[in-house]
C-alpha atoms as a PDB file:
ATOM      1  CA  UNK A   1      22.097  -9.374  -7.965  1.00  0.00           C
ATOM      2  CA  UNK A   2      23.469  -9.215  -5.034  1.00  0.00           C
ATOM      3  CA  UNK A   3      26.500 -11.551  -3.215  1.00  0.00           C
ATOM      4  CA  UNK A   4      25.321 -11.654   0.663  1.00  0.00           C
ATOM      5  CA  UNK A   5      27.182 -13.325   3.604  1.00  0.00           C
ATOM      6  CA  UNK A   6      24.827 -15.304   6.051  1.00  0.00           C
ATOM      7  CA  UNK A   7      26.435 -15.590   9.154  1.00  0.00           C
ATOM      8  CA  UNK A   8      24.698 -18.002  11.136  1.00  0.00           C
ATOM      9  CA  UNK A   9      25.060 -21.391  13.528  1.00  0.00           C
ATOM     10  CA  UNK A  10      22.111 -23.071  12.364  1.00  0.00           C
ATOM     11  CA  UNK A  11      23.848 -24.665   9.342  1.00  0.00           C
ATOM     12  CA  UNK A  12      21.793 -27.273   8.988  1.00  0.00           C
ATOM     13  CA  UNK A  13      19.000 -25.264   8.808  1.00  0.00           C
ATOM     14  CA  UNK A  14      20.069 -22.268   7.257  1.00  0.00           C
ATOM     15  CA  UNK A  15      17.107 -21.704   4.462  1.00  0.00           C
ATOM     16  CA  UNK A  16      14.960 -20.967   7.092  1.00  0.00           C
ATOM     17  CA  UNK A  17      16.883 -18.106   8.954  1.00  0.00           C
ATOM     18  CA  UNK A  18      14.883 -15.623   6.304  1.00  0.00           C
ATOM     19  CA  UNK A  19      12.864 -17.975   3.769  1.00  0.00           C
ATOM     20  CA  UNK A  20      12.527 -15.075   1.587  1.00  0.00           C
ATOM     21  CA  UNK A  21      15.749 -15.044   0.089  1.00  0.00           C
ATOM     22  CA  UNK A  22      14.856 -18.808  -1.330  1.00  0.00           C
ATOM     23  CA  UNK A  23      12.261 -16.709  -3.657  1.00  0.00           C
ATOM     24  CA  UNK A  24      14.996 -14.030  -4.909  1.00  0.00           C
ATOM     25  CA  UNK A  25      17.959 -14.056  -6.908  1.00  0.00           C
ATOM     26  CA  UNK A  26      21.004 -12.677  -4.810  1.00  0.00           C
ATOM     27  CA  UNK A  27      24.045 -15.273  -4.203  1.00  0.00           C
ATOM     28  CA  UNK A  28      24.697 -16.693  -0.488  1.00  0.00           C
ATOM     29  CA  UNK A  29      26.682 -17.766   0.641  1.00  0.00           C
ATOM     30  CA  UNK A  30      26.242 -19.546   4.731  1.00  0.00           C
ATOM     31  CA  UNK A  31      29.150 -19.232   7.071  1.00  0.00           C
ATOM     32  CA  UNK A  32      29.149 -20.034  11.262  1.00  0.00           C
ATOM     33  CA  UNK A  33      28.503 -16.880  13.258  1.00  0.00           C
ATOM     34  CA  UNK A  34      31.707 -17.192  14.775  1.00  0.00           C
ATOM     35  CA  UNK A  35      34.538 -14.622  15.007  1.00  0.00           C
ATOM     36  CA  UNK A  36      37.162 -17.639  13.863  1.00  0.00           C
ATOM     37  CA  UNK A  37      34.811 -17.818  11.015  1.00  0.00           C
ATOM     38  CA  UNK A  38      34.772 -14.506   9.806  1.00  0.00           C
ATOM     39  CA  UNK A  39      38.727 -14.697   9.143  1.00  0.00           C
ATOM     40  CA  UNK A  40      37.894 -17.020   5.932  1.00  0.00           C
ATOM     41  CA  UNK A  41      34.919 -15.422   5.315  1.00  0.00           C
ATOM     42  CA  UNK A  42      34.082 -14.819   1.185  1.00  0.00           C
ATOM     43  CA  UNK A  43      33.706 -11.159  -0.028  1.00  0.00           C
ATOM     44  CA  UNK A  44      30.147  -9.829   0.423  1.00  0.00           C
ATOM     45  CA  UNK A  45      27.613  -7.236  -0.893  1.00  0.00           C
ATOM     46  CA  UNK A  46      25.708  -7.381   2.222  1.00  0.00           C
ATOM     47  CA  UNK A  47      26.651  -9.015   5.570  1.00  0.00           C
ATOM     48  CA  UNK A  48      23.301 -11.014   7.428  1.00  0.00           C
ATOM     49  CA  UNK A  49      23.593 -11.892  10.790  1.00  0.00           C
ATOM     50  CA  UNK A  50      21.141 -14.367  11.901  1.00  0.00           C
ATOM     51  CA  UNK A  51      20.405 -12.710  15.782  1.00  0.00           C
ATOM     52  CA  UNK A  52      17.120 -15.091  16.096  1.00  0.00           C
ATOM     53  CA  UNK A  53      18.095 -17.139  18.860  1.00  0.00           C
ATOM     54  CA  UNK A  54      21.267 -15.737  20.221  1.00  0.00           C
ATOM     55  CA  UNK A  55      20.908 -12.126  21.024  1.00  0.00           C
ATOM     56  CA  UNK A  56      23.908 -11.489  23.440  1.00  0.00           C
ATOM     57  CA  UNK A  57      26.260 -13.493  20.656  1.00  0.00           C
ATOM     58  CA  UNK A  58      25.274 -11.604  17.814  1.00  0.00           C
ATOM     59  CA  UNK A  59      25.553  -8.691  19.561  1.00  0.00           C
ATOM     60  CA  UNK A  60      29.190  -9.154  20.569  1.00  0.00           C
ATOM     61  CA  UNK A  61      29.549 -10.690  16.919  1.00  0.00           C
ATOM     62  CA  UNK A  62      28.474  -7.257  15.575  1.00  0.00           C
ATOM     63  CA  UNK A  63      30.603  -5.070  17.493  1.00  0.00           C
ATOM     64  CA  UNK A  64      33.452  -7.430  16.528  1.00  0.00           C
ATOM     65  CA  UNK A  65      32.660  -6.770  13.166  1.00  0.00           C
ATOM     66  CA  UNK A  66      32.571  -2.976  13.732  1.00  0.00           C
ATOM     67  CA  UNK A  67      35.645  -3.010  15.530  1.00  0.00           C
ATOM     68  CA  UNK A  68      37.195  -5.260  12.900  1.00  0.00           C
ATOM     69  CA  UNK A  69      35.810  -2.155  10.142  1.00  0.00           C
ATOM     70  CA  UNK A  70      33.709  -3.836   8.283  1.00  0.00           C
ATOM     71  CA  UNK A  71      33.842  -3.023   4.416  1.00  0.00           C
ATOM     72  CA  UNK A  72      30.066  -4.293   3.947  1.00  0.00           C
ATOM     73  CA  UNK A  73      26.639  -3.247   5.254  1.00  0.00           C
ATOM     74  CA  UNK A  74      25.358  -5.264   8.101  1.00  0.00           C
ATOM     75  CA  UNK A  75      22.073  -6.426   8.544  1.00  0.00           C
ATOM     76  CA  UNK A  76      20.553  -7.979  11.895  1.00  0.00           C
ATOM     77  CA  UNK A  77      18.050 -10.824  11.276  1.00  0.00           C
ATOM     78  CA  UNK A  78      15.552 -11.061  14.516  1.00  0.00           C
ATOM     79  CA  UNK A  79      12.136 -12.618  15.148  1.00  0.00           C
ATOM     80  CA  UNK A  80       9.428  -9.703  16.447  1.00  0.00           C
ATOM     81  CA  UNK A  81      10.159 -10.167  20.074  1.00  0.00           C
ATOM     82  CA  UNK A  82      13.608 -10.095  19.654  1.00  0.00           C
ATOM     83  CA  UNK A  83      13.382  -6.217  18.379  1.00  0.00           C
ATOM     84  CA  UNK A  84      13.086  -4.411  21.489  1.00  0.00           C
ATOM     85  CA  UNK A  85      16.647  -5.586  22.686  1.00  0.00           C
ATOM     86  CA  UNK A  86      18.170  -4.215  19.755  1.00  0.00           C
ATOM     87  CA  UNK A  87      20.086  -0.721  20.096  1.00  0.00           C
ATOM     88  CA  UNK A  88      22.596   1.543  17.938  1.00  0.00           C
ATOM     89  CA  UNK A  89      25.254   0.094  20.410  1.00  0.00           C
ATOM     90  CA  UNK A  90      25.207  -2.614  17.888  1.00  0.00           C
ATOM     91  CA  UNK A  91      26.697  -1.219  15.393  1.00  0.00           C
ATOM     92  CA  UNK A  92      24.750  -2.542  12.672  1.00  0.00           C
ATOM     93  CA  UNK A  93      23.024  -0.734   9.244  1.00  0.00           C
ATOM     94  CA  UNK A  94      19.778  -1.881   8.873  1.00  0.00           C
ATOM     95  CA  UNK A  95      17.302  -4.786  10.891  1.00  0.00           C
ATOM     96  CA  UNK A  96      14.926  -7.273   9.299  1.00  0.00           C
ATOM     97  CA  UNK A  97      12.235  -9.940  10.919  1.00  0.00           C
ATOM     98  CA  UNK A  98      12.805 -13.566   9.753  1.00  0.00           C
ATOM     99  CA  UNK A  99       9.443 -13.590   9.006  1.00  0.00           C
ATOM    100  CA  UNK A 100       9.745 -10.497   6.396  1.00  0.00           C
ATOM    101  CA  UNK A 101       8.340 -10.855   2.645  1.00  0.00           C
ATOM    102  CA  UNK A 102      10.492 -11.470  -0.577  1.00  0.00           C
ATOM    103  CA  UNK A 103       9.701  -7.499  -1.505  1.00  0.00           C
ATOM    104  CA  UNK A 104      10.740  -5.964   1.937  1.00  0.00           C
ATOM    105  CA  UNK A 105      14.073  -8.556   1.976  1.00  0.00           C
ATOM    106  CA  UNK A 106      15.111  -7.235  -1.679  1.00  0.00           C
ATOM    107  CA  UNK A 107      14.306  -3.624  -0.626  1.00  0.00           C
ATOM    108  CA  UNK A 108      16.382  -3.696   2.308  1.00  0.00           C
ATOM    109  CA  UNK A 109      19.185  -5.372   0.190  1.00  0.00           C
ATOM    110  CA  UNK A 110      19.012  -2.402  -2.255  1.00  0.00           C
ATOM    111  CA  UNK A 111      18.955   0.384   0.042  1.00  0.00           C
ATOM    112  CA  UNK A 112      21.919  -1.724   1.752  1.00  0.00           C
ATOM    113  CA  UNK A 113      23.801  -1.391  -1.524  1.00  0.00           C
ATOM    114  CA  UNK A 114      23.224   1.820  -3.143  1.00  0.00           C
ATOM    115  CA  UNK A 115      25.193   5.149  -2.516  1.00  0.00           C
ATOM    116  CA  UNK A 116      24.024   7.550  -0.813  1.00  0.00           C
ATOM    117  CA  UNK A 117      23.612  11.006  -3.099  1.00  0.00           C
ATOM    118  CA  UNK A 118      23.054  14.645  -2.064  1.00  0.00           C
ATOM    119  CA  UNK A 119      19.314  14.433  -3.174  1.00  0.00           C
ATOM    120  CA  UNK A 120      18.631  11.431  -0.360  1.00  0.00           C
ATOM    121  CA  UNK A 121      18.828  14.532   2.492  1.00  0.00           C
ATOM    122  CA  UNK A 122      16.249  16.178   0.845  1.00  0.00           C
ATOM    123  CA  UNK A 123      13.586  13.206   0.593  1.00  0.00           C
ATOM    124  CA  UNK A 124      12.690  14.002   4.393  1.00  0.00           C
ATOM    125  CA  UNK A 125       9.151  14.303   5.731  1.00  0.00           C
ATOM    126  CA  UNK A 126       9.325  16.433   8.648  1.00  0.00           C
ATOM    127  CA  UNK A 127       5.768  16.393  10.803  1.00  0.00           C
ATOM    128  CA  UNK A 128       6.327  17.932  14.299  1.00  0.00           C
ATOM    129  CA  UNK A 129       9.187  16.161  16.105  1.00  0.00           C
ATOM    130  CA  UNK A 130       9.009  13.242  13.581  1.00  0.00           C
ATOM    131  CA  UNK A 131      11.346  12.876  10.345  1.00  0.00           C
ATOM    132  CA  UNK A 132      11.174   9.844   7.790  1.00  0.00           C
ATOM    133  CA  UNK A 133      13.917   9.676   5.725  1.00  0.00           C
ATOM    134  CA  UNK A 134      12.226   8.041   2.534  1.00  0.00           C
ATOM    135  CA  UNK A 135      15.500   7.197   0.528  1.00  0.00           C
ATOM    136  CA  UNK A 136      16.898   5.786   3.911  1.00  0.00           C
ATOM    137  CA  UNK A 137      13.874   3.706   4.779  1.00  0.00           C
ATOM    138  CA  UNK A 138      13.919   4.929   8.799  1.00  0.00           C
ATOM    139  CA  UNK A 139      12.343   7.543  10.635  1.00  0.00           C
ATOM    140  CA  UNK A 140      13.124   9.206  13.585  1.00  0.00           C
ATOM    141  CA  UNK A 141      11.324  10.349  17.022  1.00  0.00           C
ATOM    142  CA  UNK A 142      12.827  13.343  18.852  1.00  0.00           C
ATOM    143  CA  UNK A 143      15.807  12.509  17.260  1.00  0.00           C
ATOM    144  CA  UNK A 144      16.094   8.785  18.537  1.00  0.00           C
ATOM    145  CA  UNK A 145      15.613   6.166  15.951  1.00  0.00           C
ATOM    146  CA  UNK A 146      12.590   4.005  15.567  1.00  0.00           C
ATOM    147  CA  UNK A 147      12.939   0.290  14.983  1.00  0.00           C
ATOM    148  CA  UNK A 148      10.233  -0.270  12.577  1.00  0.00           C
ATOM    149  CA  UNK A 149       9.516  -2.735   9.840  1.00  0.00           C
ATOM    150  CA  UNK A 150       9.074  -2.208   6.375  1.00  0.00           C
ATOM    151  CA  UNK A 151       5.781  -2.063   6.326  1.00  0.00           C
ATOM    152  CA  UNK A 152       4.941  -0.014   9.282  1.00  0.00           C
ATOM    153  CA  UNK A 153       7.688   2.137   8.120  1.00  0.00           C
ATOM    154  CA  UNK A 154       5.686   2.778   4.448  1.00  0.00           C
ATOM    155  CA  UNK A 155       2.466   3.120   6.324  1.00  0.00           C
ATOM    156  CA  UNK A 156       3.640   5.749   8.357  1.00  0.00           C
ATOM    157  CA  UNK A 157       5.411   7.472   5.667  1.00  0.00           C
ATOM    158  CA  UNK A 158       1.999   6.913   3.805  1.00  0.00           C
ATOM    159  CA  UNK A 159      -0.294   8.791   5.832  1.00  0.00           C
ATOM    160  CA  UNK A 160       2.308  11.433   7.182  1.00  0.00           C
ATOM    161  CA  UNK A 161       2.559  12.272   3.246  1.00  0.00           C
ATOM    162  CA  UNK A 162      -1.197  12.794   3.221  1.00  0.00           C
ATOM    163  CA  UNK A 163      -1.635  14.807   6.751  1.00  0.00           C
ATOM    164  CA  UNK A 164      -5.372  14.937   7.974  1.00  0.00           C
ATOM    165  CA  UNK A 165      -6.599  12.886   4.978  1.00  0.00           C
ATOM    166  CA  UNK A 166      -8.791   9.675   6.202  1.00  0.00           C
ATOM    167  CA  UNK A 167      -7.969   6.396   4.643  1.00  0.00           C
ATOM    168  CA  UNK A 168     -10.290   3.093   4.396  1.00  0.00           C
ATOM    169  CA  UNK A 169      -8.378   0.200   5.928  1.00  0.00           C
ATOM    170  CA  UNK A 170      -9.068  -1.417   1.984  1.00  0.00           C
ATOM    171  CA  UNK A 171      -7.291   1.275   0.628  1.00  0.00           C
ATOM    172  CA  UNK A 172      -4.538   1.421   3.154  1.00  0.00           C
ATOM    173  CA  UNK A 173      -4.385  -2.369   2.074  1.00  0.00           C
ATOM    174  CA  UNK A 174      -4.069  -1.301  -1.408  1.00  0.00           C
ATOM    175  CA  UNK A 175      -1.471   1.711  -1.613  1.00  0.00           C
ATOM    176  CA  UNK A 176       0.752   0.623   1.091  1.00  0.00           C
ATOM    177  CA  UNK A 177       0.603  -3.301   1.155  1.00  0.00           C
ATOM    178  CA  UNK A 178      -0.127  -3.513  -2.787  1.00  0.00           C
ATOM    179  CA  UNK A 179      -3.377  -4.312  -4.626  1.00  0.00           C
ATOM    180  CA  UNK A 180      -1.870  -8.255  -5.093  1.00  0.00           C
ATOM    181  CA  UNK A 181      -1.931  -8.687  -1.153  1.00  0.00           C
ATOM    182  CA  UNK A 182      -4.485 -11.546  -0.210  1.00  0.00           C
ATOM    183  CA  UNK A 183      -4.624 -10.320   3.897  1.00  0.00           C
ATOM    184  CA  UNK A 184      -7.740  -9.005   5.392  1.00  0.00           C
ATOM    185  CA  UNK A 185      -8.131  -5.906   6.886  1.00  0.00           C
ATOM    186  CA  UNK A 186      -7.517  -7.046  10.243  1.00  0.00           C
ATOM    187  CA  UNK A 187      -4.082  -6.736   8.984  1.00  0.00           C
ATOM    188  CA  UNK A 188      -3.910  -2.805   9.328  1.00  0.00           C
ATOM    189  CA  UNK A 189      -5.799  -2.733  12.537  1.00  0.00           C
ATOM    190  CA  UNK A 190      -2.613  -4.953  13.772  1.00  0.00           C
ATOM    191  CA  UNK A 191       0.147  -3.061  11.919  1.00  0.00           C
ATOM    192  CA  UNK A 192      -1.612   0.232  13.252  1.00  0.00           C
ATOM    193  CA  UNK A 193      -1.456  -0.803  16.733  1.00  0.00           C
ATOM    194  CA  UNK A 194       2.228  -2.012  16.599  1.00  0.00           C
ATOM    195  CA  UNK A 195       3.012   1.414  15.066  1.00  0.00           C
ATOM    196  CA  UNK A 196       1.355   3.620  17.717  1.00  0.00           C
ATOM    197  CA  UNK A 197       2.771   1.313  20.533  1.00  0.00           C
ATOM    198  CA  UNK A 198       6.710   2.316  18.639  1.00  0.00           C
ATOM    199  CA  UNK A 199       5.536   5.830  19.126  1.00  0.00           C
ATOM    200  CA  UNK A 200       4.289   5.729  22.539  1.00  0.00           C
ATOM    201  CA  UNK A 201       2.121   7.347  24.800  1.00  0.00           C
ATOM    202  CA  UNK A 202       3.103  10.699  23.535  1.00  0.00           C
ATOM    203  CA  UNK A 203       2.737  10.487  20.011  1.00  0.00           C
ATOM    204  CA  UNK A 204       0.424   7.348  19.437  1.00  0.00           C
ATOM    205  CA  UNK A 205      -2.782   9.546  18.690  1.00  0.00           C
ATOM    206  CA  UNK A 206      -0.747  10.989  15.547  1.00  0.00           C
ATOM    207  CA  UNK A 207      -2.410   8.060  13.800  1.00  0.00           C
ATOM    208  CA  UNK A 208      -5.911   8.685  14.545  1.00  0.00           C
ATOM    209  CA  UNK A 209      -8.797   6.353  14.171  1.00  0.00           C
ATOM    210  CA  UNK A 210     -12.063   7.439  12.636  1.00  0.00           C
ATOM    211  CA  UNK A 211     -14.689   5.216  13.556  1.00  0.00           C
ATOM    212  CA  UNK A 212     -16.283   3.431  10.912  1.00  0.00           C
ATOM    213  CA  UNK A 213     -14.066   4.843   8.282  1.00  0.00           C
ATOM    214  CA  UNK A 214     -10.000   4.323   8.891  1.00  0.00           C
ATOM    215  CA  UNK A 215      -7.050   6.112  10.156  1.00  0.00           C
ATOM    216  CA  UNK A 216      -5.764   9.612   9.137  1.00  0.00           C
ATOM    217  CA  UNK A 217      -2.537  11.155  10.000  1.00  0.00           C
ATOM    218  CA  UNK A 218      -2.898  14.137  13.024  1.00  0.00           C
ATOM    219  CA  UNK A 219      -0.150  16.421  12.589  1.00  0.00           C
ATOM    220  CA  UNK A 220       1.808  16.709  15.966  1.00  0.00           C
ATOM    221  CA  UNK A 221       0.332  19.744  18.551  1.00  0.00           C
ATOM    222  CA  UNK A 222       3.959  21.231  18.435  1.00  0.00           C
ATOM    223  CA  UNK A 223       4.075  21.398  14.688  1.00  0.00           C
ATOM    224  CA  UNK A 224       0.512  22.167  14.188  1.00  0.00           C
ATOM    225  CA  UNK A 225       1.489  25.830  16.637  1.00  0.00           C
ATOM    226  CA  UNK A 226       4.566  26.233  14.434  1.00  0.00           C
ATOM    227  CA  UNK A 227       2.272  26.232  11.784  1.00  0.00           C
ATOM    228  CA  UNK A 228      -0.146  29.229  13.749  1.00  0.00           C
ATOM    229  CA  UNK A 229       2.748  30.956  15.081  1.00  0.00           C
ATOM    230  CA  UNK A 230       4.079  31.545  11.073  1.00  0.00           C
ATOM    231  CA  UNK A 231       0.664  32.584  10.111  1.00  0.00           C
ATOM    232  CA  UNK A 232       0.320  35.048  12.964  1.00  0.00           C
ATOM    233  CA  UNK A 233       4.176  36.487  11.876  1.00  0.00           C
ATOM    234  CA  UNK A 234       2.858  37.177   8.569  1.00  0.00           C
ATOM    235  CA  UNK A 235      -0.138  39.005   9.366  1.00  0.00           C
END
């Protein structure tokens, strides 16, 4: 169990900056997102920074906090519009939606709090000019991070472990969202589309559709003539 500092100025209201945490078992403690605050503020695991309604604040909050060197991880709360204006200017670990399950919130907690060991560099998925780090829960495009969610972060990871293999959307729904998830399938049509819209225009058809079946994973052009060019070599 975790001890976590929500730093927030919806006091009265604070329960429903991430519901989740109401379902799990880590201590809070709620504090006012405000630099004055933070000079009384308890010892913490993990530092939560409500950004929902306030981006520029919490923002300047978090570079505060950076500048200040913090001694805990820091973790941006936002609502899904509120992603795109978040950069590594910030200066914060991780990023969660409000709206994120009690399993992705006490994932995100964990990773927040565990050491790092020498194996997590080699838990990397390399697929053209894409890497997912599995044991750090991100993955990376051309070397610029990409600010995705938990679970379009497993569901990439899931298909770019299982390149060219074609998935049903039931049991994408199954492996990646769990065989207790109540959601139709509409739900990976949805996730798919926010996923290939994070890629862009470049690299959205790595997750290609196959009509009246699913999705499968495309390995990237530039990988797939890396690939060639090493058979050729060996020849």
């Amino acid at each position: 169990m975790a001890a976590l500092l929500l730093l927030t100025n919806d006091m009265q209201v604070s329960t429903e900056v991430l519901p989740a945490l109401e379902l799990l078992s880590h201590h809070v403690r709620v504090t006012s997102a405000e630099p004055t605050a933070l000079l009384d503020a308890p010892v913490a695991d993990v530092i939560l920074l409500d950004a929902r309604r306030d981006l520029a604040g919490a923002r300047a909050l978090c570079r505060l906090i950076q500048t200040a060197g913090k001694e805990a991880p820091l973790i941006v709360i936002v609502t899904d519009g509120g992603l795109a204006a978040l950069s590594n200017d910030w200066g914060f670990d991780d990023v969660i939606l409000c709206t994120a399950g009690p399993a992705e919130v006490d994932a995100r907690i964990r990773l927040a709090t565990s050491p790092s060991t020498p194996e997590d560099s080699e838990q990397l998925i390399h697929s053209g000019s894409i890497v997912i780090d599995e044991a750090g829960y991100s993955a990376k495009l051309n070397g610029q991070q990409l600010d995705l969610t938990y679970t379009e972060f497993e569901l990439l990871k899931y298909l770019a472990q299982h390149p060219g293999r074609v998935f049903s959307r039931q049991q994408l729904l199954s492996d990646v969202w769990g065989y207790d998830y109540y959601g139709g399938t509409r739900t990976v049509d949805v996730h798919v589309r926010r996923l290939r819209a994070k890629l862009g225009p470049e690299y959205e058809s790595v997750i290609g559709t196959v009509r009246n079946v699913g999705y499968r994973f495309v390995v990237p052009a530039d990988d797939t003539a890396a690939q060639q060019s090493r058979v050729s070599t060996s020849s």
